[in-house]
Structure formats: C-alpha cells, structure tokens
Protein backbone atom coordinates (compact mmCIF):
# COMPACT_ATOMS: atom_id res chain seq x y z
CA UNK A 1 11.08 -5.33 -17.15
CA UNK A 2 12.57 -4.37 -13.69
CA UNK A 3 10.99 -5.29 -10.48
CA UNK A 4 10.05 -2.54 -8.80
CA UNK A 5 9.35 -4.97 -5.36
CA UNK A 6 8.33 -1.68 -3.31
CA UNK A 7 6.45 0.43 -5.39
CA UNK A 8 3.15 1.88 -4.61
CA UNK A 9 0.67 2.77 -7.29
CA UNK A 10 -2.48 4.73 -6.81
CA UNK A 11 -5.28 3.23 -9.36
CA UNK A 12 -7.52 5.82 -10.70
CA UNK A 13 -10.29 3.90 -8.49
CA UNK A 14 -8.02 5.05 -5.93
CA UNK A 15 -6.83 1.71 -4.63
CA UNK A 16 -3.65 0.94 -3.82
CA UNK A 17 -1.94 -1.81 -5.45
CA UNK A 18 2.11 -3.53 -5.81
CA UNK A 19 3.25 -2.59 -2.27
CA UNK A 20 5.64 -5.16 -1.72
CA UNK A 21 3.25 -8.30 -3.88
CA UNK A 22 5.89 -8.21 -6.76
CA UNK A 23 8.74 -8.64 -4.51
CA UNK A 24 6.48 -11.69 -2.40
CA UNK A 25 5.94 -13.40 -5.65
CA UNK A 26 9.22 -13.18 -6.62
CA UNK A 27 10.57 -14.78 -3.22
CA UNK A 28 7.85 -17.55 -3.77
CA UNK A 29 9.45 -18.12 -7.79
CA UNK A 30 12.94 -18.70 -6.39
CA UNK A 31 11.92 -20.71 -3.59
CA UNK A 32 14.48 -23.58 -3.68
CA UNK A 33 12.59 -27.32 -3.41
CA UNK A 34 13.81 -29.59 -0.47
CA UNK A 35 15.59 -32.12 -1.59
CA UNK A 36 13.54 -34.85 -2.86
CA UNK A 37 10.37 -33.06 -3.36
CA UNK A 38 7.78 -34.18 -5.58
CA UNK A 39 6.10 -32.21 -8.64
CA UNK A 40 3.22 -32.04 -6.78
CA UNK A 41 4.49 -31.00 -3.16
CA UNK A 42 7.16 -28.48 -5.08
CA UNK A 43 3.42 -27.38 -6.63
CA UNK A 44 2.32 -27.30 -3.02
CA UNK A 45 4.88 -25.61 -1.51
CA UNK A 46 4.53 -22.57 -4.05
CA UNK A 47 0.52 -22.11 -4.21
CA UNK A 48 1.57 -21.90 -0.56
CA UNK A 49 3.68 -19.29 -0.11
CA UNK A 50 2.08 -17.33 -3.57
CA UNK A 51 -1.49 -17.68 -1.52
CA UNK A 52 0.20 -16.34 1.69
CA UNK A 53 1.62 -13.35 -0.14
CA UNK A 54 -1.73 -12.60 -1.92
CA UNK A 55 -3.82 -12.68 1.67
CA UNK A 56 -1.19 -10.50 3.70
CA UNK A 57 -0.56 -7.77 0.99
CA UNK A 58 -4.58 -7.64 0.73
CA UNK A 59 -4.87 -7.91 4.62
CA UNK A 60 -2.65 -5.22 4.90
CA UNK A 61 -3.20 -2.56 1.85
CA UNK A 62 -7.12 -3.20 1.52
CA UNK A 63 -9.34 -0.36 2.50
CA UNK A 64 -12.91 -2.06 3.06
CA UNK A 65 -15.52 0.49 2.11
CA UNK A 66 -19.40 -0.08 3.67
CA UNK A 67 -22.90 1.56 2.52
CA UNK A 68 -24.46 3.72 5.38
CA UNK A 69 -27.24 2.45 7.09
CA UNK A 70 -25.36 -0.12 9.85
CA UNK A 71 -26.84 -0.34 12.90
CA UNK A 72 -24.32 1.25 15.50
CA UNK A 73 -24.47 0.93 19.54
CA UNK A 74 -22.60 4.35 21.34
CA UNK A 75 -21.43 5.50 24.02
CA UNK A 76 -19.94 8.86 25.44
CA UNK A 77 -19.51 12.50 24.63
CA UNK A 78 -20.41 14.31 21.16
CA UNK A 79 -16.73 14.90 21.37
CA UNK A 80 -15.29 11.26 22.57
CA UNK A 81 -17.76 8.96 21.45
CA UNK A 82 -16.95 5.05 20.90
CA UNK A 83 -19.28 2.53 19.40
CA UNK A 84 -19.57 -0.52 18.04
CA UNK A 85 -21.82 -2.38 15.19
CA UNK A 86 -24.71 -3.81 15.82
CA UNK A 87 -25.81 -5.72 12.15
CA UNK A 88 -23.86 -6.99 9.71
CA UNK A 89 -22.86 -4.51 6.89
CA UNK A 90 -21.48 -5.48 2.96
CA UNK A 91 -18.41 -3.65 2.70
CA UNK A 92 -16.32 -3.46 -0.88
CA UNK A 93 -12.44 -3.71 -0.75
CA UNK A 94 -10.65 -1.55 -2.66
C-alpha cells in the first residue's frame, strides 16, 4: 500500500484525518538508534517521537466543538464585539 504522507481525508463525521500523521509515523519507524542503545531506550526513543506526532497532528487538525450555554463576558459594538469565557465549557474534538 503506498503512503500517501500528505493526504487529507474528510470522514463522513466531517473530521479531518491523515494530514501529514502517516508520513510522522513513518519518520518515527526509520528512526535510526544511537549507537549503543538499549531495547528499552530504542522503545523510548520511538513512543517518543510516535507520541509527539500523534499530539501535534491533533493540536493542529482538531476542530474542538462546545454545547451552547457558556457563560461569555463582551465588550464593544454589535458589529466589533470581542469577548471572552467566563465558565468552563465540554467541548468534543473532531
């Protein structure tokens, strides 16, 4: 099967999923051990850099849905309004 390291595929849930992971894990795979590594920090050393991969693609494709109902704090015009939360909300990631 190729590795399509790049692609972007839209689930039907409509979250987006393989920008870029693939090609991560991939780069973690071939990592070459330093010489004289152990089992265990060659283990390391790869649940390291797969972890890292996992946390920045989700950091950086995840769209973090919340319910209504957060308490907000505004301020300005109907037409350039900032604000801020106020409460905690539960958000989903998609």
């Amino acid at each position: 099967m190729p590795l399509i390291a790049g692609a972007c595929v839209i689930a039907p849930g409509g979250a987006v999923t393989g920008v870029g992971l693939a090609k991560a894990i991939a780069e973690a795979c071939s990592t070459p051990n330093p010489p004289g590594a152990t089992t265990e920090s060659a283990l390391q050393q790869f649940s390291n850099l797969l972890a890292l991969a996992i946390v920045e693609h989700i950091v950086t494709n995840a769209t973090v849905t919340v319910l209504p109902g957060i308490a907000v704090v505004t301020a300005g015009t109907a037409v350039a309004q900032t604000g801020a939360t106020t409460s905690p909300g539960t958000g989903t990631v998609l």
